[in-house]
C-alpha atoms as a PDB file:
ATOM      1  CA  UNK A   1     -12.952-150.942 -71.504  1.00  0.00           C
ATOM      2  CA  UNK A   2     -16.171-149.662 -72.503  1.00  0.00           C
ATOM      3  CA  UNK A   3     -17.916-150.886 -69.310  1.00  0.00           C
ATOM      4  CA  UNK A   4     -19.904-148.325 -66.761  1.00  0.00           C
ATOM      5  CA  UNK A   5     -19.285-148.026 -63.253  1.00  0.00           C
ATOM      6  CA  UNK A   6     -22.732-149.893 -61.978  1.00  0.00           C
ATOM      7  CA  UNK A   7     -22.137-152.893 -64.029  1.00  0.00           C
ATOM      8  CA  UNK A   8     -18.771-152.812 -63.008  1.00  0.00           C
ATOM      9  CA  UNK A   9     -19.837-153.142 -59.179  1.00  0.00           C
ATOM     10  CA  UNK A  10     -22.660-155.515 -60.061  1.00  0.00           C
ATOM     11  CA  UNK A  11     -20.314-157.681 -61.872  1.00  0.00           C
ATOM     12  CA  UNK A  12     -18.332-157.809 -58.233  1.00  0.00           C
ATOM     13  CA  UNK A  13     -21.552-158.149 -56.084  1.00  0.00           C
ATOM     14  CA  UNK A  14     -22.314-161.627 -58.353  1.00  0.00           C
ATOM     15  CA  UNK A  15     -18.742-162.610 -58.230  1.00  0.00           C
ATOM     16  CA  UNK A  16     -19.141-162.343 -54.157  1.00  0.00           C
ATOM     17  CA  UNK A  17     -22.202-163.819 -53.807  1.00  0.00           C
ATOM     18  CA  UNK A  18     -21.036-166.897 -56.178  1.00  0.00           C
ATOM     19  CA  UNK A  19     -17.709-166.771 -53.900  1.00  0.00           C
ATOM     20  CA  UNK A  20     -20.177-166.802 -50.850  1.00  0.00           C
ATOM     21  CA  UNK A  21     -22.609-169.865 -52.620  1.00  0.00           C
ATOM     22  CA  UNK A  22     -19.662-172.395 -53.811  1.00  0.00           C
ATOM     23  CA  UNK A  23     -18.307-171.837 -49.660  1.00  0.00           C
ATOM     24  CA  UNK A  24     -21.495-172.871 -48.434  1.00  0.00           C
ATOM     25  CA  UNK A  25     -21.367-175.448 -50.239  1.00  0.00           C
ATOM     26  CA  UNK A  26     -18.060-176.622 -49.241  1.00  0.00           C
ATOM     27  CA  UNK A  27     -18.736-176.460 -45.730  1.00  0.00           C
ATOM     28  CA  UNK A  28     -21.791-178.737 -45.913  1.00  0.00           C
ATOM     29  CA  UNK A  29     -19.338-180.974 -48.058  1.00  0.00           C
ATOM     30  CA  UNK A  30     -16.759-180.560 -44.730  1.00  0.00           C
ATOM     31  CA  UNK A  31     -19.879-181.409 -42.548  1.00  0.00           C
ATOM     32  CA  UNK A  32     -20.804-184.397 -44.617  1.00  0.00           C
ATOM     33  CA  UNK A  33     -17.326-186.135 -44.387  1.00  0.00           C
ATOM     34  CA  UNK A  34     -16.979-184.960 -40.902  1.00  0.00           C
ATOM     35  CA  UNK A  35     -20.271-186.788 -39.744  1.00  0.00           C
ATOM     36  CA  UNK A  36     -19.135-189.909 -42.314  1.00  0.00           C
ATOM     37  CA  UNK A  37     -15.801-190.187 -40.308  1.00  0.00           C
ATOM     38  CA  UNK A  38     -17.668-189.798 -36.847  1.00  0.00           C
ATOM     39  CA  UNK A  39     -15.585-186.406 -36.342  1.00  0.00           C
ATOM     40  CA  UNK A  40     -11.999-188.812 -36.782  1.00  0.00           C
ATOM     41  CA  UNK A  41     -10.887-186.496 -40.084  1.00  0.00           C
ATOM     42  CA  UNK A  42      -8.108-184.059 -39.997  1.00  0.00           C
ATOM     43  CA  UNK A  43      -7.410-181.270 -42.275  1.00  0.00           C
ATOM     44  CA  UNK A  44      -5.302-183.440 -44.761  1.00  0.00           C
ATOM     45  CA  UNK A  45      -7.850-186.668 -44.708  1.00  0.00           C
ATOM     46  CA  UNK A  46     -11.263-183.726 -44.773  1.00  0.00           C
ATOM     47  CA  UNK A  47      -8.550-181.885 -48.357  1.00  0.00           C
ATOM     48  CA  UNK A  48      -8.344-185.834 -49.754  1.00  0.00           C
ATOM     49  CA  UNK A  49     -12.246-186.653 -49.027  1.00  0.00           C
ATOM     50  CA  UNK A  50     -13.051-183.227 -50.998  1.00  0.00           C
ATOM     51  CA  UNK A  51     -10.978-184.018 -53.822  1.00  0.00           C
ATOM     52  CA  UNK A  52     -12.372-187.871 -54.339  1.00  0.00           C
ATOM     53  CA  UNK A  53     -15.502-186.072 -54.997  1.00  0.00           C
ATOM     54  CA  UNK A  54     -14.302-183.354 -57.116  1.00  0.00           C
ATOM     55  CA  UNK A  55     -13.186-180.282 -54.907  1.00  0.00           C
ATOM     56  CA  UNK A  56      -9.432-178.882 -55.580  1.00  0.00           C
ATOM     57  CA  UNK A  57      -9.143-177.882 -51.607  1.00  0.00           C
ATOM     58  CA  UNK A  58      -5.762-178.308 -50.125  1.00  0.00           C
ATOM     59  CA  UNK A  59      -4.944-178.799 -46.593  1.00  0.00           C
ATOM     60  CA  UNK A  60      -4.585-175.275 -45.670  1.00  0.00           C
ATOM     61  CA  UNK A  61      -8.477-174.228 -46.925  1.00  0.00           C
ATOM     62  CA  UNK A  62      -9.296-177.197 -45.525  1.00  0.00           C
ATOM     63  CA  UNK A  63      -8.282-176.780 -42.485  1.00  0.00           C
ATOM     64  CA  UNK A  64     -10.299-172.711 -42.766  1.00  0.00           C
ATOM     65  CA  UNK A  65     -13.287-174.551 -43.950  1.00  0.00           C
ATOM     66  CA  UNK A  66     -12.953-176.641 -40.387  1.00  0.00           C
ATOM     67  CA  UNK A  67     -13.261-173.474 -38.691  1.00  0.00           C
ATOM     68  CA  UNK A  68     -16.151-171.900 -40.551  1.00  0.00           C
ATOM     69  CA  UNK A  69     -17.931-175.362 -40.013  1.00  0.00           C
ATOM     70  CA  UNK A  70     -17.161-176.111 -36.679  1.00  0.00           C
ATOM     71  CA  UNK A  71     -15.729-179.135 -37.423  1.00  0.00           C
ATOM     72  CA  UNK A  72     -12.544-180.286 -34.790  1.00  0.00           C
ATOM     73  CA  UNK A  73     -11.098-183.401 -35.016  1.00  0.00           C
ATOM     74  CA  UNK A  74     -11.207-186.193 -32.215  1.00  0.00           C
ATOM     75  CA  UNK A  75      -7.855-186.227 -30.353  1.00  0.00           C
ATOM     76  CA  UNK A  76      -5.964-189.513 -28.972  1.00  0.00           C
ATOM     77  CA  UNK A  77      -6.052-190.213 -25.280  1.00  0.00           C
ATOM     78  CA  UNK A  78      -3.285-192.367 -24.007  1.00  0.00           C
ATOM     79  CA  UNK A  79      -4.201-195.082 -22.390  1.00  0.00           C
ATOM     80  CA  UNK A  80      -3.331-199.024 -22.100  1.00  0.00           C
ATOM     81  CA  UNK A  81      -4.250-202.328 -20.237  1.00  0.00           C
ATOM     82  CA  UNK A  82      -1.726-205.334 -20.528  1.00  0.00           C
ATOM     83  CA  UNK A  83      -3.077-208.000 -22.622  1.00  0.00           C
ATOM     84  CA  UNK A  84       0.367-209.713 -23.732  1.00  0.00           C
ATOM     85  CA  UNK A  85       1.561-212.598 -21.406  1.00  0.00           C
ATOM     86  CA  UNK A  86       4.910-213.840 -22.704  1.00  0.00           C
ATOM     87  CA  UNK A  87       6.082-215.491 -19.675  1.00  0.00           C
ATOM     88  CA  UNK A  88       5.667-219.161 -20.755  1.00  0.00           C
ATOM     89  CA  UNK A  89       7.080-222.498 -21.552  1.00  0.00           C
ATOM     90  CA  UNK A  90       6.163-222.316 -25.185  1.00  0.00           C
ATOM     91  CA  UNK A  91       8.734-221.977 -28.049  1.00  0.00           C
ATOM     92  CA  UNK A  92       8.796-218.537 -29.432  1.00  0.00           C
ATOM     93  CA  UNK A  93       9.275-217.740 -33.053  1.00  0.00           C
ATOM     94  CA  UNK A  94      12.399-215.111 -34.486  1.00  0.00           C
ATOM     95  CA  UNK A  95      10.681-212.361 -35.979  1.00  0.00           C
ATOM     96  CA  UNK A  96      11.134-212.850 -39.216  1.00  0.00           C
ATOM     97  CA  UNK A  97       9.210-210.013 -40.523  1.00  0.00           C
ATOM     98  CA  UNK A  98      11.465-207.720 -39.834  1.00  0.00           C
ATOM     99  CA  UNK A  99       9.169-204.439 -39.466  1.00  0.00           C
ATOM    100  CA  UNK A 100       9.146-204.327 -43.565  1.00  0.00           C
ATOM    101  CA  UNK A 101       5.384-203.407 -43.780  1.00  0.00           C
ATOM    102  CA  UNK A 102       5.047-203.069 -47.349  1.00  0.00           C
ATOM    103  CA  UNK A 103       3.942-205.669 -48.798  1.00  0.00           C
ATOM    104  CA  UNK A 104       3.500-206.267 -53.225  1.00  0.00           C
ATOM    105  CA  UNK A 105       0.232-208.611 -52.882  1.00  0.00           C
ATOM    106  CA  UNK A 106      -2.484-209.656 -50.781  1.00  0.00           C
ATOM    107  CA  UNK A 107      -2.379-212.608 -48.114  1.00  0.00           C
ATOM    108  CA  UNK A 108       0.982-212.774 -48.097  1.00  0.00           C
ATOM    109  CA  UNK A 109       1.583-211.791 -44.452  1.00  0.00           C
ATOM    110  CA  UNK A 110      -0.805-210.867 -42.039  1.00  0.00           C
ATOM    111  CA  UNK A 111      -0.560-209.514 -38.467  1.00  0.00           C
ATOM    112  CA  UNK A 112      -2.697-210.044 -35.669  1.00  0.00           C
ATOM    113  CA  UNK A 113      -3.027-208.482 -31.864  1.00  0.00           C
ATOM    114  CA  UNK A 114      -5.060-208.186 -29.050  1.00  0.00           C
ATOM    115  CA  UNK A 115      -7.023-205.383 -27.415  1.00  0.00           C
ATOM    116  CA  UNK A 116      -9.378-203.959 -24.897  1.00  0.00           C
ATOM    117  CA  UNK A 117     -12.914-201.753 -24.391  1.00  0.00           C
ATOM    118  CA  UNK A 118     -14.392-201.196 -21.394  1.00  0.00           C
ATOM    119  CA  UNK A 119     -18.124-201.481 -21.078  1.00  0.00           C
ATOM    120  CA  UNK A 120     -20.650-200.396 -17.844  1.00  0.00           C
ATOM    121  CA  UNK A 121     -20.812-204.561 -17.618  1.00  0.00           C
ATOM    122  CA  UNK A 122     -16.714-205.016 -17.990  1.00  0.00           C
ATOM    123  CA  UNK A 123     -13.745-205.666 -20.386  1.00  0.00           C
ATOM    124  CA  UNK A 124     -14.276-206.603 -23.743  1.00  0.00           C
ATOM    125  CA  UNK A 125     -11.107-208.326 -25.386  1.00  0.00           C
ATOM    126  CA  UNK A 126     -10.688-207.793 -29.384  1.00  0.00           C
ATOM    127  CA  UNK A 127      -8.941-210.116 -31.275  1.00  0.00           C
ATOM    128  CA  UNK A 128      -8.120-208.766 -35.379  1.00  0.00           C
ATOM    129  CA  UNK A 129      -6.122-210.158 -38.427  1.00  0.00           C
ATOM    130  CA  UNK A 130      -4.915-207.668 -40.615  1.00  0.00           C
ATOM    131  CA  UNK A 131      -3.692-208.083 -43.923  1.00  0.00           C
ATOM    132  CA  UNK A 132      -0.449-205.972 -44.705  1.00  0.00           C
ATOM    133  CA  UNK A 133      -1.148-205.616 -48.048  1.00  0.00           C
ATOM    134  CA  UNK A 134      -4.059-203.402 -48.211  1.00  0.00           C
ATOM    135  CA  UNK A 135      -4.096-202.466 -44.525  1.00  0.00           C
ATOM    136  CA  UNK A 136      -7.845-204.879 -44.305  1.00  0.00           C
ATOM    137  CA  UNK A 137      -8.993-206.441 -41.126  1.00  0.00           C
ATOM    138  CA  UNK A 138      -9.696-209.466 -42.655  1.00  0.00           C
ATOM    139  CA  UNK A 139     -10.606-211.533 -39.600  1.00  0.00           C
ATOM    140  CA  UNK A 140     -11.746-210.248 -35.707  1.00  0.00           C
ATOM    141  CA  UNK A 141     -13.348-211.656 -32.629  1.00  0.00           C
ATOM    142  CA  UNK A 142     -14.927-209.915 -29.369  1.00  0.00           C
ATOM    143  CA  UNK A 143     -15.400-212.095 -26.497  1.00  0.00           C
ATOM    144  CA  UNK A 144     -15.321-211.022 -22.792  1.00  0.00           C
ATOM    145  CA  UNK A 145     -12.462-213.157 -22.209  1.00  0.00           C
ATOM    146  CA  UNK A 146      -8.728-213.076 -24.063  1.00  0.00           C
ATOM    147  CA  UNK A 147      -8.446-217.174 -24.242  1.00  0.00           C
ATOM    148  CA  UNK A 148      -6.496-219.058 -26.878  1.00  0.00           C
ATOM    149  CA  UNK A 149     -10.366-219.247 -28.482  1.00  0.00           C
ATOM    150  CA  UNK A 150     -10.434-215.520 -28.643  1.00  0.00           C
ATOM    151  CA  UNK A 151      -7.892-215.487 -31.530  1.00  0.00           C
ATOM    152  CA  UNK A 152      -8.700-218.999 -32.694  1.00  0.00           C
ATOM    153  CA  UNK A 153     -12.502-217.608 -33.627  1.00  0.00           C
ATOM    154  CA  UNK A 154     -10.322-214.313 -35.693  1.00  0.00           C
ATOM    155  CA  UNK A 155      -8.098-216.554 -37.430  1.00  0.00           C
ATOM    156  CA  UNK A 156     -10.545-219.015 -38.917  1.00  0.00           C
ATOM    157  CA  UNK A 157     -12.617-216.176 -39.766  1.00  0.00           C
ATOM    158  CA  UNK A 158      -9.845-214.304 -41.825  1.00  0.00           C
ATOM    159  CA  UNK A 159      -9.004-218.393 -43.416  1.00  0.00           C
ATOM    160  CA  UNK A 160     -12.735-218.802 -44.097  1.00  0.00           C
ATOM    161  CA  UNK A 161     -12.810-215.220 -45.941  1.00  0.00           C
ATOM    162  CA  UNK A 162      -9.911-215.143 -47.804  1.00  0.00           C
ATOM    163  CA  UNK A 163      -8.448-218.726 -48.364  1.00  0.00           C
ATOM    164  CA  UNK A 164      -4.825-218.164 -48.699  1.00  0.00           C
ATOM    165  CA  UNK A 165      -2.669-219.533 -50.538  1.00  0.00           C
ATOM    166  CA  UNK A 166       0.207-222.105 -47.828  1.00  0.00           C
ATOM    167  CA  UNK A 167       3.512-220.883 -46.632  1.00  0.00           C
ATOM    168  CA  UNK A 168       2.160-216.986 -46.103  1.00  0.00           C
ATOM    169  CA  UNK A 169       3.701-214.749 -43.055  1.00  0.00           C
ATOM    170  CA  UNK A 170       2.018-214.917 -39.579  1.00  0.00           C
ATOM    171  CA  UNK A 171       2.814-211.955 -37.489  1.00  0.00           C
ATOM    172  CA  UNK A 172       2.032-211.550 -33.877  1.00  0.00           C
ATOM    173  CA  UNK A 173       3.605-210.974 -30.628  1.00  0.00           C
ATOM    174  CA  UNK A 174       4.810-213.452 -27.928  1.00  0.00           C
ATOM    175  CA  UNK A 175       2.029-214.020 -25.823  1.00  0.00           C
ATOM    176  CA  UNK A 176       0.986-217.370 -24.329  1.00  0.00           C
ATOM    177  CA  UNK A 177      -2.363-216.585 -26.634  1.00  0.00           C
ATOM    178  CA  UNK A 178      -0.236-217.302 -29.702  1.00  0.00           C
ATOM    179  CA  UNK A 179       2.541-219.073 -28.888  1.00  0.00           C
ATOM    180  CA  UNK A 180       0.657-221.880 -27.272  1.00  0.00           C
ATOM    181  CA  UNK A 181       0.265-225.166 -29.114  1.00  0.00           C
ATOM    182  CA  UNK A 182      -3.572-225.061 -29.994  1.00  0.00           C
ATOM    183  CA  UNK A 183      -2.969-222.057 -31.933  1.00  0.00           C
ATOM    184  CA  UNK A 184       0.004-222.884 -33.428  1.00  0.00           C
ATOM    185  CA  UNK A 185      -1.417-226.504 -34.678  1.00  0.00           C
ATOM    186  CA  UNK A 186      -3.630-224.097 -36.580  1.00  0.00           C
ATOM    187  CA  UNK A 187      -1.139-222.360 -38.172  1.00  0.00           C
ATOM    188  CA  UNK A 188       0.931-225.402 -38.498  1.00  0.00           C
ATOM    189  CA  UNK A 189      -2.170-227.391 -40.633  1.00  0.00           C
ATOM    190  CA  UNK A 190      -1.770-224.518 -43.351  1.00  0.00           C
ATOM    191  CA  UNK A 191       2.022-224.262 -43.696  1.00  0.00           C
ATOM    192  CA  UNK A 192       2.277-220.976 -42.177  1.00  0.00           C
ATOM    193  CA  UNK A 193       5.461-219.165 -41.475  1.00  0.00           C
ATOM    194  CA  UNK A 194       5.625-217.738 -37.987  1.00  0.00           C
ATOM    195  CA  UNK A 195       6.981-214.434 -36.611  1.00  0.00           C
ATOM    196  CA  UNK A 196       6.862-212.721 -33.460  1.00  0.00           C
ATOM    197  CA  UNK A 197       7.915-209.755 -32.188  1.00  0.00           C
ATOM    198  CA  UNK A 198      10.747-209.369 -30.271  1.00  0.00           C
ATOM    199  CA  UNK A 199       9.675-208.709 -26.624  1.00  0.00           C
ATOM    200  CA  UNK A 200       8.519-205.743 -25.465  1.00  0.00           C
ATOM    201  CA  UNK A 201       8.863-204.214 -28.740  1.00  0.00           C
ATOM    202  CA  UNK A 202       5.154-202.781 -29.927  1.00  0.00           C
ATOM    203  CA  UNK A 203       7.524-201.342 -33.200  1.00  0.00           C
ATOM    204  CA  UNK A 204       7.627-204.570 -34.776  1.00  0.00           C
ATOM    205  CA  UNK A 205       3.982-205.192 -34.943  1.00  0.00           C
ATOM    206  CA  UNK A 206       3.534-201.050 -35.399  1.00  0.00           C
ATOM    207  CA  UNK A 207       0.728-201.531 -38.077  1.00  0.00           C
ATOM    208  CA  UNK A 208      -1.562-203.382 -35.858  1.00  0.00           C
ATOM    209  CA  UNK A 209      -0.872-201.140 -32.807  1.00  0.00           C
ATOM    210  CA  UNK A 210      -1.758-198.209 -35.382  1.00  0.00           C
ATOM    211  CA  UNK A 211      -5.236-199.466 -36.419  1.00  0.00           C
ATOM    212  CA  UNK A 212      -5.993-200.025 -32.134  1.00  0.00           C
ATOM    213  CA  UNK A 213      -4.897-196.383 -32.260  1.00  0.00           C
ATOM    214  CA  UNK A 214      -7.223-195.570 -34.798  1.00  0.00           C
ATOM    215  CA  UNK A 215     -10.223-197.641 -33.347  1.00  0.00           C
ATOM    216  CA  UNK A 216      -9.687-195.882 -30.120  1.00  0.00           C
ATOM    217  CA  UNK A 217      -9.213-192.555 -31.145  1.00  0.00           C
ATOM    218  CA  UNK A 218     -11.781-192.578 -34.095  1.00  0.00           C
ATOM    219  CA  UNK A 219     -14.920-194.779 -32.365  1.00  0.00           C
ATOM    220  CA  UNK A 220     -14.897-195.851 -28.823  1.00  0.00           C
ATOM    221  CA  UNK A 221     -12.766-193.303 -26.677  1.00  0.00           C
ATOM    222  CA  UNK A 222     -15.413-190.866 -26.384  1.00  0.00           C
ATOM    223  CA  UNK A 223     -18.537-193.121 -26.002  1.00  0.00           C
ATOM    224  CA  UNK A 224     -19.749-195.065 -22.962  1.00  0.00           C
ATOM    225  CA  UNK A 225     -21.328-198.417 -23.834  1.00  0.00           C
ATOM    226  CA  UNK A 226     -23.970-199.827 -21.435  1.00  0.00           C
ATOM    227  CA  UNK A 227     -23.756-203.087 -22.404  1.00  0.00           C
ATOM    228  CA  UNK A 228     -21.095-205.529 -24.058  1.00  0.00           C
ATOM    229  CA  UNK A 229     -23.864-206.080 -26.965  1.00  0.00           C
ATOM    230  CA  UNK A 230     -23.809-202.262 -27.753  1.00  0.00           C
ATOM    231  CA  UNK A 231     -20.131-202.255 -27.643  1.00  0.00           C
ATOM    232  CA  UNK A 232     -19.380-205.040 -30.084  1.00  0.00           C
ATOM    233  CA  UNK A 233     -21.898-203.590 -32.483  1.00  0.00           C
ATOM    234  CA  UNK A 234     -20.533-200.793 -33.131  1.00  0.00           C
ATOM    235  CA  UNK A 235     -16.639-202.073 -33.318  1.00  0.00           C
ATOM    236  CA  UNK A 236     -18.162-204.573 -35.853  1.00  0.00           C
ATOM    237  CA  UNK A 237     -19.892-201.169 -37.318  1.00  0.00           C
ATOM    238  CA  UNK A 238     -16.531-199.550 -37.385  1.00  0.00           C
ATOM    239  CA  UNK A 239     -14.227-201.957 -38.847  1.00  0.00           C
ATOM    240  CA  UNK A 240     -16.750-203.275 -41.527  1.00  0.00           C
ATOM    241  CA  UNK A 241     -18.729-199.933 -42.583  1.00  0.00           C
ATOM    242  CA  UNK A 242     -16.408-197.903 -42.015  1.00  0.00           C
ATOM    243  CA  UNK A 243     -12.657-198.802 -41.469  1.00  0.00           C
ATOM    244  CA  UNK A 244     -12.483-201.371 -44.343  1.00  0.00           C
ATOM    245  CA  UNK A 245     -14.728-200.263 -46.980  1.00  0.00           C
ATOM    246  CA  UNK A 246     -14.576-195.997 -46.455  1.00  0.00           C
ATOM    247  CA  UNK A 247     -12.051-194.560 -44.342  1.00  0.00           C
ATOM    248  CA  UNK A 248      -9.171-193.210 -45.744  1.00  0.00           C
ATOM    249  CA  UNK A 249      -6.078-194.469 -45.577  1.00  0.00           C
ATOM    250  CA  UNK A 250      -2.390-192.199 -45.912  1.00  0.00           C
ATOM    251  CA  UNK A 251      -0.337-195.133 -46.617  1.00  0.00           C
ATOM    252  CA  UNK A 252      -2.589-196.247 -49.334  1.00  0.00           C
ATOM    253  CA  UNK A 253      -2.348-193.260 -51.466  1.00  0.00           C
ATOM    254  CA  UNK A 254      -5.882-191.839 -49.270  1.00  0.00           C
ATOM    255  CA  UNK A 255      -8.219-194.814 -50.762  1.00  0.00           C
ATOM    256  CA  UNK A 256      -9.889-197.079 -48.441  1.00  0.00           C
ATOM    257  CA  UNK A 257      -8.646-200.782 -48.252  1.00  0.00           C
ATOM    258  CA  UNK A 258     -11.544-202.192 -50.595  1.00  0.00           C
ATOM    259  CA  UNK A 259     -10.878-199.689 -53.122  1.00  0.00           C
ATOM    260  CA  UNK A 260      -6.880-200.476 -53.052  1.00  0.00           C
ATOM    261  CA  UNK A 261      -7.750-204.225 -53.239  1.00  0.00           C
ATOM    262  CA  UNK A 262     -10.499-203.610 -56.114  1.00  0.00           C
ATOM    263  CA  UNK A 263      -7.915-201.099 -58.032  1.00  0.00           C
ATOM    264  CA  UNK A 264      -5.124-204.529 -57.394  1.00  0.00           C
ATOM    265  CA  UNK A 265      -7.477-206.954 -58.991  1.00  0.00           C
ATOM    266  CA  UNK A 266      -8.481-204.760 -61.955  1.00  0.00           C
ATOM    267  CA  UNK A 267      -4.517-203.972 -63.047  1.00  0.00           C
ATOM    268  CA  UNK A 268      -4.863-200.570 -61.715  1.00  0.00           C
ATOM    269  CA  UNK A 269      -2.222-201.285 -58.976  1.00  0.00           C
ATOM    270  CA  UNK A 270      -1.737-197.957 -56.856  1.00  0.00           C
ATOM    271  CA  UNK A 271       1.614-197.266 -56.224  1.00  0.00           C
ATOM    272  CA  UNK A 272       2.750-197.114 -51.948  1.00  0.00           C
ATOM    273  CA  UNK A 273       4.353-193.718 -50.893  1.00  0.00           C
END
């Protein structure tokens, strides 16, 4: 082939070396998303992130640039306070929803749930709407209290933001919270169809229950928060910076819920798998 030994093995020096280079950068690329995510990435979500931006990694080098980066993934802890009362006089609605999660446009059903940080100066209580369609919190509240006004603040924020059309789905569980009649004049005024979960059946609201999971697992589980103020900063910090307009999402094709709403408006509707 007409070429000598020494530029033979200087041809495979440079190759390693440019091997060696394009790693490097990879792992700082690992290290970027990994400190973007506040360490909640796996090797499939830390493969997607890479190729948004351009990188042809799949899981499996992914998951080898982890290790040469250090990077490890949070793990879930299991944990869980009772925050659903449905021992009550009110009427309770069928659940018409019907666990069918899928949903072919936005604010056409929503679901909405209660749940619980501790803080060195007690419970916080966090109320959040979230719109099936793209998977959005479009509405939450933190008091230190789990009142009828705790979800009354969340729902008139997630009306305020995204003015829906009448005669949209309402999805919660039984609790006296929801069921009572304040709440449900509310829902009443905009022609809202009701469901509720069956009881004692956290499957039929599973989509909410996931994103606790993921606020849990992803933010809060491993901090300690002084105060209530420092708390509800930084679940306001996660859901709007981070959980709405970056994090990646598997049931949305691995686009955040802003993009998939953005792509929806401009015609470029992503297809659900």
């Amino acid at each position: 082939m007409e070429v000598s030994r020494s530029r033979y093995y200087q041809h495979l020096k440079q190759e390693k070396q440019q091997t060696s280079k394009n790693e490097m950068v990879l792992i700082q690329q690992v290290k970027i998303l990994d400190k973007i995510s506040d360490r909640s990435y796996g090797s499939r979500r830390i493969s997607k992130g890479l190729k948004a931006i351009g990188y042809n990694i799949g899981r499996y080098a992914a998951r080898t640039l982890m290790c040469k980066a250090d990077v490890v993934c949070k793990q879930r802890r299991q944990f869980r306070v009772v925050t659903t009362n449905s021992k009550h006089s009110f009427c309770v609605a069928e659940n018409k929803l019907q666990r069918q999660f899928n949903v072919a446009a936005p604010n056409k059903v929503w679901v909405t749930d209660i749940s619980y940080l501790w803080t060195e100066q007690g419970w916080l209580y966090i109320a959040a709407v979230l719109d099936l369609f793209s998977r959005r919190i479009v509405g939450w509240a933190i008091e230190d209290h789990m009142r009828t006004e705790l979800i009354e603040i969340a729902l008139r924020m997630a009306l305020g933001r995204r003015k829906p059309e009448n005669n949209f789905m309402h999805h919660s569980d039984r609790g006296v919270q929801y069921a009572c009649n304040d709440y449900q004049n509310i829902l009443k005024i905009h022609d809202v169809i009701v469901s509720m979960s069956r009881k004692a059946n956290c499957w039929d609201n599973a989509v909410m229950e996931r994103f606790w999971g993921s606020l849990k697992s992803e933010r809060t589980n491993e901090k300690i928060y002084l105060t209530k103020e420092t708390a509800k900063a930084d679940v306001i910090d996660y859901i709007e910076m981070f959980y709405n307009s970056i994090r990646l999402h598997s049931t949305l094709n691995y686009i955040s819920p802003l993009q998939f709403e953005t792509e929806f408006r401009s015609k470029k509707v992503p297809t659900i798998t």
